[in-house]
C-alpha atoms as a PDB file:
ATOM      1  CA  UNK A   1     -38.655  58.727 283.492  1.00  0.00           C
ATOM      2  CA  UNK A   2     -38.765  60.494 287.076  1.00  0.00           C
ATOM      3  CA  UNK A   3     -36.694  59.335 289.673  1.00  0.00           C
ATOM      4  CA  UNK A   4     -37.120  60.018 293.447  1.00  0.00           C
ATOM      5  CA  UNK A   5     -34.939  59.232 296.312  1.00  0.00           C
ATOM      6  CA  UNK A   6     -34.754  59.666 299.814  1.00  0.00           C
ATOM      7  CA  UNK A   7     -32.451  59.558 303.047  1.00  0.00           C
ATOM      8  CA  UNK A   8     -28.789  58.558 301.365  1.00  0.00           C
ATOM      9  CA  UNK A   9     -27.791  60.576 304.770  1.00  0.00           C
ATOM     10  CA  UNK A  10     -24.293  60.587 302.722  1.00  0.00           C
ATOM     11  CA  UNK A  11     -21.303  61.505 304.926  1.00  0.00           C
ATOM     12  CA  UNK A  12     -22.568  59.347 308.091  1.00  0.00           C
ATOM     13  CA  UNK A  13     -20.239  56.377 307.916  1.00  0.00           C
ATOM     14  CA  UNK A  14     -16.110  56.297 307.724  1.00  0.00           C
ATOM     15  CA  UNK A  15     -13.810  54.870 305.124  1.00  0.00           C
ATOM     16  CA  UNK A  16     -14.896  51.926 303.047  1.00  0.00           C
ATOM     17  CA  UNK A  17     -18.237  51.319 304.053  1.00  0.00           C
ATOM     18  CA  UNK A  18     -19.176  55.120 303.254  1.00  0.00           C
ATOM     19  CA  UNK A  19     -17.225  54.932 299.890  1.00  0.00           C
ATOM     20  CA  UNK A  20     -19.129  52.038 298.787  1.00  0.00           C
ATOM     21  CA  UNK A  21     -22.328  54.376 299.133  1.00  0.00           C
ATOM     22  CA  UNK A  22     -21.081  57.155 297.942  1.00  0.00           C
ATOM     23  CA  UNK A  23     -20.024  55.458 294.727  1.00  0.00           C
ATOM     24  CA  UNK A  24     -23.688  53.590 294.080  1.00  0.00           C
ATOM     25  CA  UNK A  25     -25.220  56.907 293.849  1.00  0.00           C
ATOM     26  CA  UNK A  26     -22.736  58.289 291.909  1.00  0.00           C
ATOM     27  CA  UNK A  27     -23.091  55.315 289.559  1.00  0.00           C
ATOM     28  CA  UNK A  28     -26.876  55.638 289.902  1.00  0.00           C
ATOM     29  CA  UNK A  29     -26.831  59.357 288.783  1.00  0.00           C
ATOM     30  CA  UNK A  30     -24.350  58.084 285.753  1.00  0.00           C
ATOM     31  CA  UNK A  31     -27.235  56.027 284.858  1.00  0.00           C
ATOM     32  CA  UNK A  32     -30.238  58.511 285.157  1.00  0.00           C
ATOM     33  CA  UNK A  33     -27.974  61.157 283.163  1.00  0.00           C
ATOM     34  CA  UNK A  34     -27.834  58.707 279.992  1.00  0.00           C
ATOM     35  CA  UNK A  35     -31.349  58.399 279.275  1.00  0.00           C
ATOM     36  CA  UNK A  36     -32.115  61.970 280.414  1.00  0.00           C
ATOM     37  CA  UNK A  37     -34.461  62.047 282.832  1.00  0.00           C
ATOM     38  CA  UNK A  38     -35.943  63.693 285.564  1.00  0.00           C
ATOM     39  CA  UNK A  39     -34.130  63.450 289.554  1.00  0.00           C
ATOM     40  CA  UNK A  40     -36.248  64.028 292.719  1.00  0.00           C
ATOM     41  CA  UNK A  41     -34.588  64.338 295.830  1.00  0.00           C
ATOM     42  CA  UNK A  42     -36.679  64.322 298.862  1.00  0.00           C
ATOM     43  CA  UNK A  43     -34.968  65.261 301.673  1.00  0.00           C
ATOM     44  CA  UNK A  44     -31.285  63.816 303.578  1.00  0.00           C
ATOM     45  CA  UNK A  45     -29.746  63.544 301.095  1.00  0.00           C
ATOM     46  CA  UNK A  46     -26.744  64.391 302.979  1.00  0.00           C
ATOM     47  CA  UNK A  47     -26.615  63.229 306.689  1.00  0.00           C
ATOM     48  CA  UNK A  48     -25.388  67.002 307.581  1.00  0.00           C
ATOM     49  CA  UNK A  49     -25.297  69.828 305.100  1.00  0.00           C
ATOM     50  CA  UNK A  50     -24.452  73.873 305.879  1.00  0.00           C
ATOM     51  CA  UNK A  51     -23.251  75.852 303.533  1.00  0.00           C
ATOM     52  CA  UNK A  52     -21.311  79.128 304.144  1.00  0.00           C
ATOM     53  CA  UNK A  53     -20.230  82.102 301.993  1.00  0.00           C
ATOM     54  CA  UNK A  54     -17.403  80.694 301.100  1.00  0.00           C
ATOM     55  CA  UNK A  55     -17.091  76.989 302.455  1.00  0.00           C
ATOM     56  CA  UNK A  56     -18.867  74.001 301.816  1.00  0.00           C
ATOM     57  CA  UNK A  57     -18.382  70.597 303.364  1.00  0.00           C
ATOM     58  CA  UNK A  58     -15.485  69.258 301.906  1.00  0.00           C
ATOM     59  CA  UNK A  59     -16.395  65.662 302.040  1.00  0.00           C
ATOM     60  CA  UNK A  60     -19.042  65.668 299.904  1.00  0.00           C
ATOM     61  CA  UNK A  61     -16.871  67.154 296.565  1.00  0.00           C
ATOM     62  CA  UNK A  62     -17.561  64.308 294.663  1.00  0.00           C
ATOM     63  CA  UNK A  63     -21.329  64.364 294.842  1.00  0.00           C
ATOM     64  CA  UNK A  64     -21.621  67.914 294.506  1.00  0.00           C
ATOM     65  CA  UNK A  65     -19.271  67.615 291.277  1.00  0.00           C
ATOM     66  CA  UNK A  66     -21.331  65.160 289.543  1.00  0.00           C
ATOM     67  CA  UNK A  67     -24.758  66.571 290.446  1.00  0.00           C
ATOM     68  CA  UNK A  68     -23.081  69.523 288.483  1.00  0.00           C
ATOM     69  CA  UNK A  69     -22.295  67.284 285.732  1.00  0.00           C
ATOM     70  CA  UNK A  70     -25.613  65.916 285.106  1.00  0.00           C
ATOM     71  CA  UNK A  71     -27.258  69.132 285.552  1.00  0.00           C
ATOM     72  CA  UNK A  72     -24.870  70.601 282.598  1.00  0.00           C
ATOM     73  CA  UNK A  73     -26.607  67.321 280.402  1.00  0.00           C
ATOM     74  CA  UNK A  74     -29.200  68.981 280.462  1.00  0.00           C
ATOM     75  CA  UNK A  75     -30.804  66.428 283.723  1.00  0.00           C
ATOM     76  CA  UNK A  76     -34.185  68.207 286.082  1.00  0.00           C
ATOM     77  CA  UNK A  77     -32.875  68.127 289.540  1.00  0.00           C
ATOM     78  CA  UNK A  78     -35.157  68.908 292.224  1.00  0.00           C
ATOM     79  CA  UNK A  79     -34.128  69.066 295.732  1.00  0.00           C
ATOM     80  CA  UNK A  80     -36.787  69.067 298.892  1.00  0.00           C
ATOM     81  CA  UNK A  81     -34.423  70.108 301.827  1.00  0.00           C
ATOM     82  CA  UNK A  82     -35.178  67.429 304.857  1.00  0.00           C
ATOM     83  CA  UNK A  83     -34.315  67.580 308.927  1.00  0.00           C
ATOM     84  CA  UNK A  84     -30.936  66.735 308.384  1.00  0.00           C
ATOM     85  CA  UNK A  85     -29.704  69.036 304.991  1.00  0.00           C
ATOM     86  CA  UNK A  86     -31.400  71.783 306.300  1.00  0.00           C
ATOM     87  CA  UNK A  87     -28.277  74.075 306.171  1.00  0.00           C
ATOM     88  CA  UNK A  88     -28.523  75.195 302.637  1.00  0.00           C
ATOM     89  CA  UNK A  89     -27.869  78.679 301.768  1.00  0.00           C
ATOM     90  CA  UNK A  90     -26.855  79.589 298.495  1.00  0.00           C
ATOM     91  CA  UNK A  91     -24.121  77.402 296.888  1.00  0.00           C
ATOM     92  CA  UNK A  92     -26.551  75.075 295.164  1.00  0.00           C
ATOM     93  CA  UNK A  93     -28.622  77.617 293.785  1.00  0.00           C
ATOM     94  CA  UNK A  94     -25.854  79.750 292.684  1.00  0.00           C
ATOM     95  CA  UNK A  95     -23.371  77.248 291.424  1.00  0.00           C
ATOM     96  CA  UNK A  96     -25.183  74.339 289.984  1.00  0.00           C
ATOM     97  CA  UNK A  97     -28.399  75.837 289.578  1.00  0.00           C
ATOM     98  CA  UNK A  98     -30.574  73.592 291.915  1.00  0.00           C
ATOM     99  CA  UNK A  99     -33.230  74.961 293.488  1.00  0.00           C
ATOM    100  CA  UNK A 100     -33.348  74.254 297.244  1.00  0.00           C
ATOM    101  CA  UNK A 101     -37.014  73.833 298.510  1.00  0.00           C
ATOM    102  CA  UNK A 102     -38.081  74.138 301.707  1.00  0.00           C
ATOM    103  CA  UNK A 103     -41.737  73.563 302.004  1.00  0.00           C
ATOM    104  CA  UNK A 104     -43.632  70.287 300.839  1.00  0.00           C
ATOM    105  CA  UNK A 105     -43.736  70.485 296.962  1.00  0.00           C
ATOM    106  CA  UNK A 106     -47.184  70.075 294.223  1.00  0.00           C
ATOM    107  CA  UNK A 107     -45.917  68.596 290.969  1.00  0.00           C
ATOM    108  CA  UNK A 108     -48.379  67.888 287.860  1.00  0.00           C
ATOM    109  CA  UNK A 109     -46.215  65.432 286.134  1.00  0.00           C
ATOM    110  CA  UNK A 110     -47.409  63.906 282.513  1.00  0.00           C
ATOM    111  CA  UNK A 111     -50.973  64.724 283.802  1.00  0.00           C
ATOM    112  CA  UNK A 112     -50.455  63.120 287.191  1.00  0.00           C
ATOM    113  CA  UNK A 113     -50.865  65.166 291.209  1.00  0.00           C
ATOM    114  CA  UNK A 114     -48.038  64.379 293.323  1.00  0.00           C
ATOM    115  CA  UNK A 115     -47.976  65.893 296.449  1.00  0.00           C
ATOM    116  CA  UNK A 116     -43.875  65.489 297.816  1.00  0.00           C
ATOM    117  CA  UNK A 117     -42.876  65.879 301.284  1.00  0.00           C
ATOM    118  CA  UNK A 118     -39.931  64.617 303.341  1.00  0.00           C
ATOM    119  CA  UNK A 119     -42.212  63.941 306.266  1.00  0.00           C
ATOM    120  CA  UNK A 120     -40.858  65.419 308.868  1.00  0.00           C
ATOM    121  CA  UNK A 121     -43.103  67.261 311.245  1.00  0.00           C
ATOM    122  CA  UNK A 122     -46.093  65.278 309.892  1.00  0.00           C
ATOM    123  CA  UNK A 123     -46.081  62.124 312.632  1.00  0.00           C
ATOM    124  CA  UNK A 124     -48.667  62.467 315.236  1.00  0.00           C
ATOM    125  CA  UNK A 125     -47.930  64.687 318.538  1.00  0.00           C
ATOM    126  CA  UNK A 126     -44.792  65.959 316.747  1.00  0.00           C
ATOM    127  CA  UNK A 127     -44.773  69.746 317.880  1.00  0.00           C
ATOM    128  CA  UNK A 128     -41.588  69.823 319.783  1.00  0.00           C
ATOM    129  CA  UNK A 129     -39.970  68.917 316.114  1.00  0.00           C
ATOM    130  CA  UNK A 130     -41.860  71.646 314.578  1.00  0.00           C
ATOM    131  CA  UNK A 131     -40.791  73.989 316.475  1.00  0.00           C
ATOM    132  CA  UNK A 132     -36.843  73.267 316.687  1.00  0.00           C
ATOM    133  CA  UNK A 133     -37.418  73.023 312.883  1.00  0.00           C
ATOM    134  CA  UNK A 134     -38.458  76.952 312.337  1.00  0.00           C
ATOM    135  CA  UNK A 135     -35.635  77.408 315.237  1.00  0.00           C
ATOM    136  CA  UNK A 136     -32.614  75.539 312.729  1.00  0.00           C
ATOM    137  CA  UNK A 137     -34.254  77.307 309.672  1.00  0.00           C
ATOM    138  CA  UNK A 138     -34.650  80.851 310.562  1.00  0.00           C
ATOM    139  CA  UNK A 139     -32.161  83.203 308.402  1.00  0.00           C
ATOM    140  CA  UNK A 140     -31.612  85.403 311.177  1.00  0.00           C
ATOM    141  CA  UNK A 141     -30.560  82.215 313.365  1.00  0.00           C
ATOM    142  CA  UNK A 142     -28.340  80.735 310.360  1.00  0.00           C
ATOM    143  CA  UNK A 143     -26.855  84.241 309.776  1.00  0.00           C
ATOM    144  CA  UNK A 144     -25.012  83.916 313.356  1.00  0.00           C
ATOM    145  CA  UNK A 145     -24.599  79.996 313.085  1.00  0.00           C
ATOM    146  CA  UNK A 146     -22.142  81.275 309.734  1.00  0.00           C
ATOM    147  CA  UNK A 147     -20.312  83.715 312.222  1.00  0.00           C
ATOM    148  CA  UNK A 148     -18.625  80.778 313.592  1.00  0.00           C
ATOM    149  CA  UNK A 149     -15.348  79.199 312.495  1.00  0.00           C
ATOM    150  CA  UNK A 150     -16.829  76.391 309.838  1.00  0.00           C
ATOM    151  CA  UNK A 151     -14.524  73.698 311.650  1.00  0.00           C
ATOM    152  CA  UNK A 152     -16.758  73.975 314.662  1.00  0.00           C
ATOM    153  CA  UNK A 153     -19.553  74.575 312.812  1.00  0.00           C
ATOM    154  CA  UNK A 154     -20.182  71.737 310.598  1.00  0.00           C
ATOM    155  CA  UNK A 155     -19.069  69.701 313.745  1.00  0.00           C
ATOM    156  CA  UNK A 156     -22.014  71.320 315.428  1.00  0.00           C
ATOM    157  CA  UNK A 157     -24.354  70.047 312.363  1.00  0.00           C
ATOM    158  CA  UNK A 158     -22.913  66.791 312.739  1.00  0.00           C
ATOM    159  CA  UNK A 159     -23.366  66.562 316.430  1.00  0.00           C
ATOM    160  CA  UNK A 160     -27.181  67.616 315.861  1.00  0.00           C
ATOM    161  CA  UNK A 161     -27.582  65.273 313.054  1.00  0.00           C
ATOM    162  CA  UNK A 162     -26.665  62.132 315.130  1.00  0.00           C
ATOM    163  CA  UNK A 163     -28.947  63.666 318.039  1.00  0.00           C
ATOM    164  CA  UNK A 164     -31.667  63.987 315.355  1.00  0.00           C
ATOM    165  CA  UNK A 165     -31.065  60.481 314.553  1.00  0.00           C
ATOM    166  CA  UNK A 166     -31.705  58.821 318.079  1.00  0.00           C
ATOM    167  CA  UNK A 167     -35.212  60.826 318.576  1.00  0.00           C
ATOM    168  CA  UNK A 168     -36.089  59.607 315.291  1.00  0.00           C
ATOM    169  CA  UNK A 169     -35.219  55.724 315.509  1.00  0.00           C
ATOM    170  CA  UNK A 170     -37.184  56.056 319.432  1.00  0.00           C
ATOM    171  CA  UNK A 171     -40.148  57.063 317.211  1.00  0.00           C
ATOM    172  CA  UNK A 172     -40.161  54.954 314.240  1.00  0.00           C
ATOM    173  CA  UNK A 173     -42.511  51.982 315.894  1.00  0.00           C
ATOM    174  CA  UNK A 174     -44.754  54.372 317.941  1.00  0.00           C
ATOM    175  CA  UNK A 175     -45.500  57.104 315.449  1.00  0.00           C
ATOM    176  CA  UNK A 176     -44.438  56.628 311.708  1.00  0.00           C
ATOM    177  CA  UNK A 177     -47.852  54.990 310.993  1.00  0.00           C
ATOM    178  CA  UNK A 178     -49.125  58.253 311.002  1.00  0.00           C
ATOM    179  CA  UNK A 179     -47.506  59.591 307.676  1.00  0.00           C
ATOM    180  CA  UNK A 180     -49.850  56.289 305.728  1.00  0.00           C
ATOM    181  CA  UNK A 181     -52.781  58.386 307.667  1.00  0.00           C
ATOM    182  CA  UNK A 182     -51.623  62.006 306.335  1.00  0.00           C
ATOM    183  CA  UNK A 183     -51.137  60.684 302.844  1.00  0.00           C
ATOM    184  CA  UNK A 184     -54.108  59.163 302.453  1.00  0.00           C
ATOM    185  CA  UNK A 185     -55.624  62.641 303.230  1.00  0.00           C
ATOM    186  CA  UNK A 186     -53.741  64.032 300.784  1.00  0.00           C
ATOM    187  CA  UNK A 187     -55.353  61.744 298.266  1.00  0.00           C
ATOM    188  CA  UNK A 188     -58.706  62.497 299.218  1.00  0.00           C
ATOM    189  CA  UNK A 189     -58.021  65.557 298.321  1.00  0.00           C
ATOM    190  CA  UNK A 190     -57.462  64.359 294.485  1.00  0.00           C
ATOM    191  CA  UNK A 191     -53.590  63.877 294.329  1.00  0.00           C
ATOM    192  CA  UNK A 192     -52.927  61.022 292.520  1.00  0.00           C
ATOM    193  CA  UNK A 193     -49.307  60.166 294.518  1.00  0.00           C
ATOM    194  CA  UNK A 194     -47.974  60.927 297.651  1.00  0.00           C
ATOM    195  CA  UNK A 195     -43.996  60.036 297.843  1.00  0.00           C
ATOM    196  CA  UNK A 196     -42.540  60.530 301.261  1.00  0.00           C
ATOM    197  CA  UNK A 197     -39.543  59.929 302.966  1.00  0.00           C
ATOM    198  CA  UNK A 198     -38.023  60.445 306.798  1.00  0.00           C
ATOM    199  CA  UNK A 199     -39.150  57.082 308.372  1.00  0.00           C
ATOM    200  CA  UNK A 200     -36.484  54.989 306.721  1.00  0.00           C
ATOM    201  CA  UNK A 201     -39.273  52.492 306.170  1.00  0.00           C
ATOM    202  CA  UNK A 202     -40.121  51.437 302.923  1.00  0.00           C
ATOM    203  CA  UNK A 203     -43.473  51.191 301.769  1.00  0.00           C
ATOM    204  CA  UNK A 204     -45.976  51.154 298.764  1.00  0.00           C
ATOM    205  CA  UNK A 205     -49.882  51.392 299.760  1.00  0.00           C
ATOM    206  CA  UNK A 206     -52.498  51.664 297.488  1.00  0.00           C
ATOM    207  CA  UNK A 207     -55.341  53.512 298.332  1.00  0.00           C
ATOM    208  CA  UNK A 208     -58.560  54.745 296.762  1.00  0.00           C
ATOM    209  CA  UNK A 209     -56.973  53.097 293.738  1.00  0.00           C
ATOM    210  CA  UNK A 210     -54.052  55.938 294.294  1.00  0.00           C
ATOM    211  CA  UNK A 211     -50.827  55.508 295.539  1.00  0.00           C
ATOM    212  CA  UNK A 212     -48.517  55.980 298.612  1.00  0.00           C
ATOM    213  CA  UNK A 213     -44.423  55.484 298.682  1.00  0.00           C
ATOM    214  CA  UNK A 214     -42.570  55.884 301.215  1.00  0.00           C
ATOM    215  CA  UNK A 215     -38.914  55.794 299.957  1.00  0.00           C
ATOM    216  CA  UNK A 216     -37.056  53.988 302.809  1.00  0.00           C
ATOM    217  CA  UNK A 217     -33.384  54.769 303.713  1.00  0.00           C
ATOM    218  CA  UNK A 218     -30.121  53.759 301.777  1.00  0.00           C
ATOM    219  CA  UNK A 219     -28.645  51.941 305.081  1.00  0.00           C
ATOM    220  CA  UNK A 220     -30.436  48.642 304.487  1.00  0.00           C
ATOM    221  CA  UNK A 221     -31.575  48.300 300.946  1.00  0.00           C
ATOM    222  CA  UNK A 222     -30.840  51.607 298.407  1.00  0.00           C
ATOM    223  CA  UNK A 223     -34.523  52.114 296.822  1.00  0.00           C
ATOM    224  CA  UNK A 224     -35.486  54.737 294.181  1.00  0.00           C
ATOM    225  CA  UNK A 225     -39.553  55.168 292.732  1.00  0.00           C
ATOM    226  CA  UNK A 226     -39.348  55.420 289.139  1.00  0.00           C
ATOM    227  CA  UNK A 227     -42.439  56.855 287.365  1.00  0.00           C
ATOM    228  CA  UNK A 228     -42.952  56.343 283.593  1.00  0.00           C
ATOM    229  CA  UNK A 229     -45.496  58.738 282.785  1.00  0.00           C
ATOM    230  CA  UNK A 230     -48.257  56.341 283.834  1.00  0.00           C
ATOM    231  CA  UNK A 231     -47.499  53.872 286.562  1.00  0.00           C
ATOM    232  CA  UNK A 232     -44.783  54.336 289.526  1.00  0.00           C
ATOM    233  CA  UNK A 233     -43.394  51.650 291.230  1.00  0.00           C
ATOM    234  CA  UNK A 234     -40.483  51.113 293.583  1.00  0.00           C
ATOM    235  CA  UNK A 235     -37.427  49.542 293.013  1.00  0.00           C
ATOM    236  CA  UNK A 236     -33.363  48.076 293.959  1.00  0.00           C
ATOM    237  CA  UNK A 237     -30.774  50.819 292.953  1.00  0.00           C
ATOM    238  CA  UNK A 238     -28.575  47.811 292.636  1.00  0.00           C
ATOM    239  CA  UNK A 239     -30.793  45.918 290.214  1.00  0.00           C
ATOM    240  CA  UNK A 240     -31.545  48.929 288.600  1.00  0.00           C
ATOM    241  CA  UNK A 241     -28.018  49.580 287.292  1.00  0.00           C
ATOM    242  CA  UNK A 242     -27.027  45.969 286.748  1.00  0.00           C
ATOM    243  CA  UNK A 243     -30.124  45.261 284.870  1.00  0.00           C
ATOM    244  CA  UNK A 244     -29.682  48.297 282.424  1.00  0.00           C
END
């Protein structure tokens, strides 16, 4: 089985509320390490993520510990950097062996096309995004971001992330329509999935007897897709652990 989730934005929320998320994906990843299978994550993960050479955001400990645990089992993790956990550099690669992607990803899975993209930069009119987003990711840009004290600098990546946020939630009604319209190009051009994330708006659409998923946030209603080898289909996190 191949999971794929979307925009936890872990670390946004304060005290109980945030500990109560953190802890259903930690129980979630419990679950996916026992029957060994397969993790996509598509972006956001984290709502804020930079890494430097020596620091990482302490808050997230626990996640990064267990992702390290079920990676050790022997678990696929594949990560699709999105707007928010953009500020990867070389911990995850280095320490637990994830590879950090940056670009939309091509999978052939159990004779199956997926194309995999977060979705950002792919609404309509959306060039002002694109080009903050080569901007945030160029090397020689994060090079001097790491020059600053990390204190100041993961509260800069926090204070972008939440500015992020309120562009994005202006958009969601006018634009996010857009990504059904660039995955069901992506079809036509013979893939047989498209999974998306970004618009914090679930949705499965069938088209030319293919499929589009759009994985929806973990704010409202925690979702994962879950693909058997055949069929894909999207589901509770919540049910998904009680039932099993």
């Amino acid at each position: 089985m191949v999971y794929f989730i979307s925009d936890l934005h872990l670390g946004y929320f304060e005290g109980e509320k945030e500990k109560k998320r953190e802890g259903l994906f930690l129980s979630f990843l419990d679950y996916i390490a026992t029957e060994g299978n397969s993790l996509v994550i598509v972006g956001d993960l984290f709502d804020y993520w930079f890494d430097y050479k020596f620091v990482i955001p302490k808050k997230f400990y626990r996640i990064v510990s267990k992702l390290a645990e079920i990676k050790s089992k022997g678990i696929e993790i594949i990560y699709l950097m999105g707007n928010h956990d953009f500020g990867h550099y070389k911990f995850f690669q280095e320490e637990l062996g994830i590879e950090i992607h940056t670009e939309d990803l091509e999978l052939i899975l159990n004779g199956k096309k997926f194309f995999i993209s977060h979705g950002d930069g792919k609404i309509t009119n959306d060039k002002g995004y694109l080009i903050l987003k080569k901007f945030l990711r160029n090397r020689s840009i994060q090079k001097l971001f790491r020059l600053l004290h990390p204190d100041l600098g993961l509260w800069l990546a926090i204070s972008s992330s939440r500015k992020s946020r309120n562009y994005t939630t202006k958009r969601v009604k006018k634009d996010f329509n857009s990504l059904f319209e660039f995955a069901k190009k992506k079809i036509e051009e013979g893939f047989d999935f498209v999974i998306m994330g970004h618009s914090h708006k679930s949705e499965y659409k069938e088209y030319l007897d293919k499929v589009y998923i759009n994985l929806g946030d973990w704010f409202t209603t925690p979702l994962c897709a879950c693909f058997d080898g055949s069929k894909i289909e999207l589901i509770e996190i919540k049910k998904l652990i009680i039932n099993n």
